[in-house]
C-alpha atoms as a PDB file:
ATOM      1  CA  UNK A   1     -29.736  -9.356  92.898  1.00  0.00           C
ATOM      2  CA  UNK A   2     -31.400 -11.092  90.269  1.00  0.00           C
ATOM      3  CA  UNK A   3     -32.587  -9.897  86.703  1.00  0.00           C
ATOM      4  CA  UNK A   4     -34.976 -11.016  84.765  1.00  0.00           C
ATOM      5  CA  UNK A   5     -34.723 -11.045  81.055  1.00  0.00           C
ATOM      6  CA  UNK A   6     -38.045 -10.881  78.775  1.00  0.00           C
ATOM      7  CA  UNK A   7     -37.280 -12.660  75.466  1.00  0.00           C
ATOM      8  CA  UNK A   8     -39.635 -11.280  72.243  1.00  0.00           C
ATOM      9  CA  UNK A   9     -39.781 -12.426  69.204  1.00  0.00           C
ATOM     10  CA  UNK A  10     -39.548 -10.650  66.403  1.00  0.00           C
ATOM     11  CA  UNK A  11     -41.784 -11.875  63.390  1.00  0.00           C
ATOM     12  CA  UNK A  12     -40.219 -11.524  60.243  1.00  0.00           C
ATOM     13  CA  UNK A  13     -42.622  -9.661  57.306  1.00  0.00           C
ATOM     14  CA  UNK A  14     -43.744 -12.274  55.209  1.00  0.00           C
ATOM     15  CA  UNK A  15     -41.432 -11.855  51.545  1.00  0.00           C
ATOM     16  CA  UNK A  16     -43.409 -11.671  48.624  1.00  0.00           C
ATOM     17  CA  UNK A  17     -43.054 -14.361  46.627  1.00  0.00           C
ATOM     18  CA  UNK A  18     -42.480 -13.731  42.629  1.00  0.00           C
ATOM     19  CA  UNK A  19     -43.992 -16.574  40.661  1.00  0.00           C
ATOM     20  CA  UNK A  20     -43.512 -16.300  36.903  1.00  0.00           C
ATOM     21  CA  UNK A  21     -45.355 -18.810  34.361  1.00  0.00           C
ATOM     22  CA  UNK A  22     -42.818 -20.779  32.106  1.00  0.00           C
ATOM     23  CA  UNK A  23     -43.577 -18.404  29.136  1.00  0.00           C
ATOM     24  CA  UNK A  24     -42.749 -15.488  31.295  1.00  0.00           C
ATOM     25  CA  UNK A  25     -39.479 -17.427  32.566  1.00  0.00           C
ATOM     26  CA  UNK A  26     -38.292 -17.864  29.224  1.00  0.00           C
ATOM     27  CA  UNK A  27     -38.695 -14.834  27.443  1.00  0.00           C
ATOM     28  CA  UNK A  28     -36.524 -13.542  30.460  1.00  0.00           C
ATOM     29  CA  UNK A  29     -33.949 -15.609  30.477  1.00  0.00           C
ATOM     30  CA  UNK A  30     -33.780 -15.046  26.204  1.00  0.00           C
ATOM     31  CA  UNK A  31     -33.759 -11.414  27.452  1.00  0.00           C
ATOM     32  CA  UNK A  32     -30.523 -11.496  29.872  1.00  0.00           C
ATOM     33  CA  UNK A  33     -28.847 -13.540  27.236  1.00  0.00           C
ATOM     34  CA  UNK A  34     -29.432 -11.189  24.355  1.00  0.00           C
ATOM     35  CA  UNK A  35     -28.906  -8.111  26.568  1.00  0.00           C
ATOM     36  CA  UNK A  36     -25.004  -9.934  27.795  1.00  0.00           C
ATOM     37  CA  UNK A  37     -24.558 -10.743  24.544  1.00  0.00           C
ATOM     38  CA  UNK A  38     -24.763  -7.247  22.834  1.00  0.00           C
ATOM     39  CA  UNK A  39     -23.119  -6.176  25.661  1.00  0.00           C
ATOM     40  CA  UNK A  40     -19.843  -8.521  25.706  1.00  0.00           C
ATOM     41  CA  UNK A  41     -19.544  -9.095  21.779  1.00  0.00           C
ATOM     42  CA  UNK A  42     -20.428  -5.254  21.062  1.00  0.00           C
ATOM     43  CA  UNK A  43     -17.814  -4.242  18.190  1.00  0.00           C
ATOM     44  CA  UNK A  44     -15.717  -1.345  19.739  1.00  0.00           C
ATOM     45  CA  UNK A  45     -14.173   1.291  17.588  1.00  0.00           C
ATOM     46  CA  UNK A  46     -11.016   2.392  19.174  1.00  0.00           C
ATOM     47  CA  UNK A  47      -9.157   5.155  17.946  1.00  0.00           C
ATOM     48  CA  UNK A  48      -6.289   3.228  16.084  1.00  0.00           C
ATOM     49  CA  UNK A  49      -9.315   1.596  14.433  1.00  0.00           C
ATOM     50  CA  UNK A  50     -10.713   5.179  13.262  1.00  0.00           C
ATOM     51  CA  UNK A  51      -6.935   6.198  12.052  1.00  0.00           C
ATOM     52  CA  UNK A  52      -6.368   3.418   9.770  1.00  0.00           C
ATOM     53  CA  UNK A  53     -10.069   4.095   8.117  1.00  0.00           C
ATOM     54  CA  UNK A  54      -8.522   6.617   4.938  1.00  0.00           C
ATOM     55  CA  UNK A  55     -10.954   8.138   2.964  1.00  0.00           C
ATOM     56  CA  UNK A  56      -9.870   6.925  -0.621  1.00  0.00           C
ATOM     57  CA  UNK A  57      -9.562   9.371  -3.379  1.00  0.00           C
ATOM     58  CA  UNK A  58     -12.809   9.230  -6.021  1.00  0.00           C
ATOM     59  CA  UNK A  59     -12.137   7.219  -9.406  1.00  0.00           C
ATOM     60  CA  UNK A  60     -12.993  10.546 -11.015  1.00  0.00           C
ATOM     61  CA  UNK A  61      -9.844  11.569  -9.734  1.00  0.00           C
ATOM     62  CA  UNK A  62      -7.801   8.575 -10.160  1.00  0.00           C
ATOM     63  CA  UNK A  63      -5.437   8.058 -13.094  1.00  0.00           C
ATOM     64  CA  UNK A  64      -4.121   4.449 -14.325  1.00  0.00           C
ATOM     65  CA  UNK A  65      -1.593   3.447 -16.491  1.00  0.00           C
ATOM     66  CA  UNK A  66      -2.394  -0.273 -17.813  1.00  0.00           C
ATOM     67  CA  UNK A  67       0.354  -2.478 -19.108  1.00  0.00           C
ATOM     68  CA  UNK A  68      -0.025  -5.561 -21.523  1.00  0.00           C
ATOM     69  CA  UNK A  69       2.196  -7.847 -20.130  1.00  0.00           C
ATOM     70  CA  UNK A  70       0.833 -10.952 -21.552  1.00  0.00           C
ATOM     71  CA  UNK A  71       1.185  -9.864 -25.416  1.00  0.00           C
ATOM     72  CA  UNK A  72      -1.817 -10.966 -26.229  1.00  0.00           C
ATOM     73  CA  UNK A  73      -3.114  -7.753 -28.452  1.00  0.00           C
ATOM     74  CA  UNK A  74      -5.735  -5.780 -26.711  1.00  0.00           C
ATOM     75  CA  UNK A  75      -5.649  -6.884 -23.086  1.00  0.00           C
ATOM     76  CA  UNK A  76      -4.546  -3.933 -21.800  1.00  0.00           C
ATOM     77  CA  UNK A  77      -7.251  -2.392 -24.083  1.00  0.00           C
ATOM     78  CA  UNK A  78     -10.101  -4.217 -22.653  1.00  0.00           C
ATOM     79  CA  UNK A  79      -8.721  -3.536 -19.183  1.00  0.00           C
ATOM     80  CA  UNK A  80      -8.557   0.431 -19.846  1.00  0.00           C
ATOM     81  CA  UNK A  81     -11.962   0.271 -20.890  1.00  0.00           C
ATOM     82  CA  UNK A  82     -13.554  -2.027 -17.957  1.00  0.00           C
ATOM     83  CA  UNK A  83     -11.762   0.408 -15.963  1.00  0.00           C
ATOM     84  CA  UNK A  84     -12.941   3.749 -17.344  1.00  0.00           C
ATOM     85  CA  UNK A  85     -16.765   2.169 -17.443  1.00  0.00           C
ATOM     86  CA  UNK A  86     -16.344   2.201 -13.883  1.00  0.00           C
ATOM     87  CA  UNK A  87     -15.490   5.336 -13.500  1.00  0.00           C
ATOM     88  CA  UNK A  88     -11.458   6.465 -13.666  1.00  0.00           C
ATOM     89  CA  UNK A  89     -10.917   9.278 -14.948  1.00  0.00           C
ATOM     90  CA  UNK A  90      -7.715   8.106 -17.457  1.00  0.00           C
ATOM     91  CA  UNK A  91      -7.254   4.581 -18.008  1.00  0.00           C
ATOM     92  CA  UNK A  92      -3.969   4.658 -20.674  1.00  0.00           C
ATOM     93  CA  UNK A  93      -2.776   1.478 -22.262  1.00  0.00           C
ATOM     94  CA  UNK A  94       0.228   1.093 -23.328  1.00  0.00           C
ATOM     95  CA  UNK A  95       2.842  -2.651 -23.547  1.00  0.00           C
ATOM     96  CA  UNK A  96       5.175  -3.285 -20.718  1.00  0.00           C
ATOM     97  CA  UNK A  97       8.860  -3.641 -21.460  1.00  0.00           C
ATOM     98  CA  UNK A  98       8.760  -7.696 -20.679  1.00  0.00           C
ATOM     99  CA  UNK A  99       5.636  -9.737 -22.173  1.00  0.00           C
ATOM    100  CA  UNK A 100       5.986 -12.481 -19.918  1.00  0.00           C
ATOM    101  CA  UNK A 101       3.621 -11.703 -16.617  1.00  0.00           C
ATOM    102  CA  UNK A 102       2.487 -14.685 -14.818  1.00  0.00           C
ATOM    103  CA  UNK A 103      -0.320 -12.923 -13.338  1.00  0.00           C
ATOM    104  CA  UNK A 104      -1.935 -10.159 -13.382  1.00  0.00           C
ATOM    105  CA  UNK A 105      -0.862  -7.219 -10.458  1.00  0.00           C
ATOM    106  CA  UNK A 106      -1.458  -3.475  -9.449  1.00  0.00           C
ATOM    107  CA  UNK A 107       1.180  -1.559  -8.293  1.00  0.00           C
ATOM    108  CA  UNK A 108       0.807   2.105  -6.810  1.00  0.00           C
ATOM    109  CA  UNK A 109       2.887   5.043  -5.553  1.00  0.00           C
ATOM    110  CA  UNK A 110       3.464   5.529  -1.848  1.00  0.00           C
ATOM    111  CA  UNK A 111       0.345   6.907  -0.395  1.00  0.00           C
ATOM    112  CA  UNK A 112      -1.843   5.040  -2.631  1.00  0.00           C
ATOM    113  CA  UNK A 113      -2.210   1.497  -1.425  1.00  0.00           C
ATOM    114  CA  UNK A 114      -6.122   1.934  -0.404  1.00  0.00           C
ATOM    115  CA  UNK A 115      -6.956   2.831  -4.018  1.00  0.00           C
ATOM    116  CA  UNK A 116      -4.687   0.117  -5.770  1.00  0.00           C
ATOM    117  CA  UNK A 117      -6.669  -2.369  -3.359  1.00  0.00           C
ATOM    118  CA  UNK A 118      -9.676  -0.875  -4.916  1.00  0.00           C
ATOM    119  CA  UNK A 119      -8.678  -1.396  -8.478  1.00  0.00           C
ATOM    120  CA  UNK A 120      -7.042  -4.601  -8.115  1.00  0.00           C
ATOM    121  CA  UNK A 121     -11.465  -5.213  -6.897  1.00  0.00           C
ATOM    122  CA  UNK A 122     -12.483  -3.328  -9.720  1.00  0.00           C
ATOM    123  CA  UNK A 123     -10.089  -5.259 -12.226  1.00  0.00           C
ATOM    124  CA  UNK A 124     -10.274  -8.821 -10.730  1.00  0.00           C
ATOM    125  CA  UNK A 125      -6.955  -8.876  -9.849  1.00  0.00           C
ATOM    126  CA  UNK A 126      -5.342 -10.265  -6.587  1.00  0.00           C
ATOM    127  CA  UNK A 127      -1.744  -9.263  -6.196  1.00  0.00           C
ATOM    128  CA  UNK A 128      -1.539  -5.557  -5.514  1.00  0.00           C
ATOM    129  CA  UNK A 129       2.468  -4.092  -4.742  1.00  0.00           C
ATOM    130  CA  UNK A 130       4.332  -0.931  -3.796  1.00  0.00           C
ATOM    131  CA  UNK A 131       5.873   0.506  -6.678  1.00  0.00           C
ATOM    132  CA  UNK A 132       9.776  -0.376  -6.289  1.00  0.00           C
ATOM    133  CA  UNK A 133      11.520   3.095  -7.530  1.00  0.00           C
ATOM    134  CA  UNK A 134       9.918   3.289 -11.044  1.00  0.00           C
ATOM    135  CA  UNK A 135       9.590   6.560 -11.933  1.00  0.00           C
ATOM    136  CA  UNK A 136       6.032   7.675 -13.161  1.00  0.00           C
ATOM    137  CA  UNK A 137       3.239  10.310 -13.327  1.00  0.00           C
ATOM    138  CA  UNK A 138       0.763   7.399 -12.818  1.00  0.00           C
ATOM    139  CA  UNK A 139      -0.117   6.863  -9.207  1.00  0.00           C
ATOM    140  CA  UNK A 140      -1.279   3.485 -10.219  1.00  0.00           C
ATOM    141  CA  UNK A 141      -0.371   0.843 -12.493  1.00  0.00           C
ATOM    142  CA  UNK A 142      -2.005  -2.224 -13.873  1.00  0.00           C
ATOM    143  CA  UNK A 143      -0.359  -4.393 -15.310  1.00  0.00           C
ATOM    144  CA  UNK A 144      -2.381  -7.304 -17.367  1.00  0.00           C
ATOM    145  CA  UNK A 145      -0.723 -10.921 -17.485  1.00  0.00           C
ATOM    146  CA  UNK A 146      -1.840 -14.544 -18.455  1.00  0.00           C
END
């Protein structure tokens, strides 16, 4: 027995063909690249990110104790009173025990590091340091050298 086989031909649907002017071409392609962009160099929060963000205490409800350790008469005066124009609520000055700071520093009590990086702004200074054991009712201390 013999079979014959009828062969059709499918026609394929013509595809519509997308033509886009240049302008058109390049405002998409600025587009994709702005849109990837945000999308790869988008600044994530995590959560460790959102712990280490403390809410620091007011200057209305920050004392400071600042120390002339320069000897130069009325630095720590001047200091105190930059630093209650700003807003502190105390600002004492008093002299240091040594007269012969370098530099200028803050030093704070432990839980206070966020507002002695604040004052050290405030004051101009740059070295801010744990307090190491001294004993006072001052959470932070300025201490003014050369």
């Amino acid at each position: 027995m013999e079979q014959t086989y009828t062969v059709y031909r499918y026609r394929e649907a013509p595809r519509p063909r997308i033509t886009l002017t240049r302008p058109a071409l390049v405002l998409l392609v600025v587009l994709v690249s702005l849109g990837g962009w945000t999308f790869l160099h988008h600044p994530a929060t995590s959560s460790a990110a959102q712990k280490q963000q403390v809410h620091l205490r007011p200057r209305s409800a920050t004392a400071v104790l600042v120390l002339n350790g320069n000897g130069k008469a009325g630095s720590a005066s001047d200091m105190s009173t930059r630093l209650l124009t700003r807003g502190y609520r105390s600002a004492f000055a008093n002299d240091a025990q040594v007269m012969t700071y370098g530099r200028s520093l803050v030093l704070f009590r432990k839980g206070w590091a966020g507002e002695a990086r604040r004052l050290a702004k405030d004051a101009g200074i740059r070295a801010v340091a744990p307090l190491d054991g001294r004993s006072t009712r001052y959470p932070l201390v300025a201490i003014v050298g050369q």
